[in-house]
C-alpha atoms as a PDB file:
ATOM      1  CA  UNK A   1     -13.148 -15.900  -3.786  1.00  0.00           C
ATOM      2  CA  UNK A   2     -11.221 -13.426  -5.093  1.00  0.00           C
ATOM      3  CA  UNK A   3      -7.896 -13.901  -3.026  1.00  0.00           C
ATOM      4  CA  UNK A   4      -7.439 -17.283  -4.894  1.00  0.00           C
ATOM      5  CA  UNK A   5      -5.882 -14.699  -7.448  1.00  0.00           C
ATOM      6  CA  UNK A   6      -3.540 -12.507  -5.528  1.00  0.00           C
ATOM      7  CA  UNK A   7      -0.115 -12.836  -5.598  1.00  0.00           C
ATOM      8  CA  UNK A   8       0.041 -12.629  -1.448  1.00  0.00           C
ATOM      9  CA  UNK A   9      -1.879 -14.151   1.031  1.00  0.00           C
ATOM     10  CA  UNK A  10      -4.212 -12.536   3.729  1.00  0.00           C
ATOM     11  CA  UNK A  11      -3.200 -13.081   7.340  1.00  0.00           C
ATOM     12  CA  UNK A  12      -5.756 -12.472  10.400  1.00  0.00           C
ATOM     13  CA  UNK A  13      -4.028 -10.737  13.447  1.00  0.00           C
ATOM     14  CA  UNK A  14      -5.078  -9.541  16.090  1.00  0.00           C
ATOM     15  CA  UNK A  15      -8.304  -9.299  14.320  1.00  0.00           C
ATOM     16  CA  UNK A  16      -7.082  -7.108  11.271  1.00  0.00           C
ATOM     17  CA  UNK A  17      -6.168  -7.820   7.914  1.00  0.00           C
ATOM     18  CA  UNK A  18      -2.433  -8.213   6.900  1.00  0.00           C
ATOM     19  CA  UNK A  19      -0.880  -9.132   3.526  1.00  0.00           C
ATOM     20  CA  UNK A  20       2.215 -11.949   3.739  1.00  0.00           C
ATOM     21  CA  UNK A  21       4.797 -11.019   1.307  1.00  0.00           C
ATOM     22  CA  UNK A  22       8.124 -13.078   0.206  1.00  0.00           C
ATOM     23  CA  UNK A  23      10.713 -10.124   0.505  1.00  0.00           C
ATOM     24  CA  UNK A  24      14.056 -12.237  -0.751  1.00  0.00           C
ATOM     25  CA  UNK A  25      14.244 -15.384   1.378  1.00  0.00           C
ATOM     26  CA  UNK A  26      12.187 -14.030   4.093  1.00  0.00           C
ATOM     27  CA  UNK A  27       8.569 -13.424   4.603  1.00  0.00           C
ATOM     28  CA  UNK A  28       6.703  -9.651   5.965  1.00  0.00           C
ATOM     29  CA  UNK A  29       3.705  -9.211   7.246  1.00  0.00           C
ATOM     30  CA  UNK A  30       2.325  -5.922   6.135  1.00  0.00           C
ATOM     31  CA  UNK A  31      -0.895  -3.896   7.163  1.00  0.00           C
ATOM     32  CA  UNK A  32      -2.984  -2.313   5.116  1.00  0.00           C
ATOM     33  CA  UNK A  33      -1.782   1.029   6.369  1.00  0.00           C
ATOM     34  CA  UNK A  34       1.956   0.491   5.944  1.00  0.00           C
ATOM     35  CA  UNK A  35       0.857  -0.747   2.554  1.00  0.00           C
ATOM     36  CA  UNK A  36      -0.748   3.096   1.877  1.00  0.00           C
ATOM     37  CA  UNK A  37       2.187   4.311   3.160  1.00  0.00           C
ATOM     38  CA  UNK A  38       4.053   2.954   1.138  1.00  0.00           C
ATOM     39  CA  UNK A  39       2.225   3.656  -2.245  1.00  0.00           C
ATOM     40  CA  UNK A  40       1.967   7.447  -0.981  1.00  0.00           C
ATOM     41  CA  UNK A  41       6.185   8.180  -0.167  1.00  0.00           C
ATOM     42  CA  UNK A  42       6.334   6.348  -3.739  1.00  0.00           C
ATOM     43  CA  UNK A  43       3.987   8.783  -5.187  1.00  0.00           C
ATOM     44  CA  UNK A  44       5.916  11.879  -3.569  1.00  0.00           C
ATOM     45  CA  UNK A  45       8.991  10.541  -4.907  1.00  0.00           C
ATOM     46  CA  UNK A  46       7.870  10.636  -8.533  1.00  0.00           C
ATOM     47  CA  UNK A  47       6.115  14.047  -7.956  1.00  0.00           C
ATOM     48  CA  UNK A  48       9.479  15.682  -6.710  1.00  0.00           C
ATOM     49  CA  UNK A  49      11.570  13.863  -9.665  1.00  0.00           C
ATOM     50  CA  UNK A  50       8.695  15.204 -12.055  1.00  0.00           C
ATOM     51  CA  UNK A  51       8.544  19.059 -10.568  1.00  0.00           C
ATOM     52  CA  UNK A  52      12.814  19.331  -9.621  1.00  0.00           C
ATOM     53  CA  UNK A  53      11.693  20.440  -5.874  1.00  0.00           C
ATOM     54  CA  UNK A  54      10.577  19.310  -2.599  1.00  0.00           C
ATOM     55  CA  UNK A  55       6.792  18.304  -2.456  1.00  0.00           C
ATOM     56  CA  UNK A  56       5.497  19.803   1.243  1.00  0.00           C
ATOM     57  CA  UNK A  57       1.785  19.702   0.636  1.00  0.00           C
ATOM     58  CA  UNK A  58      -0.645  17.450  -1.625  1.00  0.00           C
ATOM     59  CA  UNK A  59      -3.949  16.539  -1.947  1.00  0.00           C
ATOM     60  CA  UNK A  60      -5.075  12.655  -2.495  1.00  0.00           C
ATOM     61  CA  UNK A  61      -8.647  12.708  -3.723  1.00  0.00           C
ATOM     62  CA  UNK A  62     -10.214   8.858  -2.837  1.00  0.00           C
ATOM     63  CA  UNK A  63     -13.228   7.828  -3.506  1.00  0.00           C
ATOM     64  CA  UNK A  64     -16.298   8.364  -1.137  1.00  0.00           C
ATOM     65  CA  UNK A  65     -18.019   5.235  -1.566  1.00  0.00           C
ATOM     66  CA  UNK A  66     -16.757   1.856  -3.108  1.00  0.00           C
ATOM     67  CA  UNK A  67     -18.681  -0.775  -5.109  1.00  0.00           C
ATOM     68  CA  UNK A  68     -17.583  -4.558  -4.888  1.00  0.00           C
END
């Protein structure tokens, strides 16, 4: 019920979840990890900007257990 309010739509394939985007006038079909990996070279880019110098090594803390 929820995906009736996000602004993508869910895709089966091959048996995983994948997220169809509208990039421009063409559509992607991400997974969920390219969709991390994204979100985490983001995040590096803003830490380097922030600090003036190459980031190397990081820790992501995530949570161990998730609620619905």
């Amino acid at each position: 019920k929820d995906a009736a309010h996000f602004p993508f739509t869910l895709r089966n394939k091959n048996g995983k979840p994948h997220i169809e985007l509208q990039v421009g006038d063409q559509k992607r079909l991400l997974a969920p990890e390219e969709i991390s990996s994204m979100v985490l070279s983001k995040m590096k880019d803003i830490a380097e900007a922030y600090l003036g110098e190459k980031v190397t090594h990081a820790v992501v803390p995530v949570p161990a257990y998730f609620n619905d």
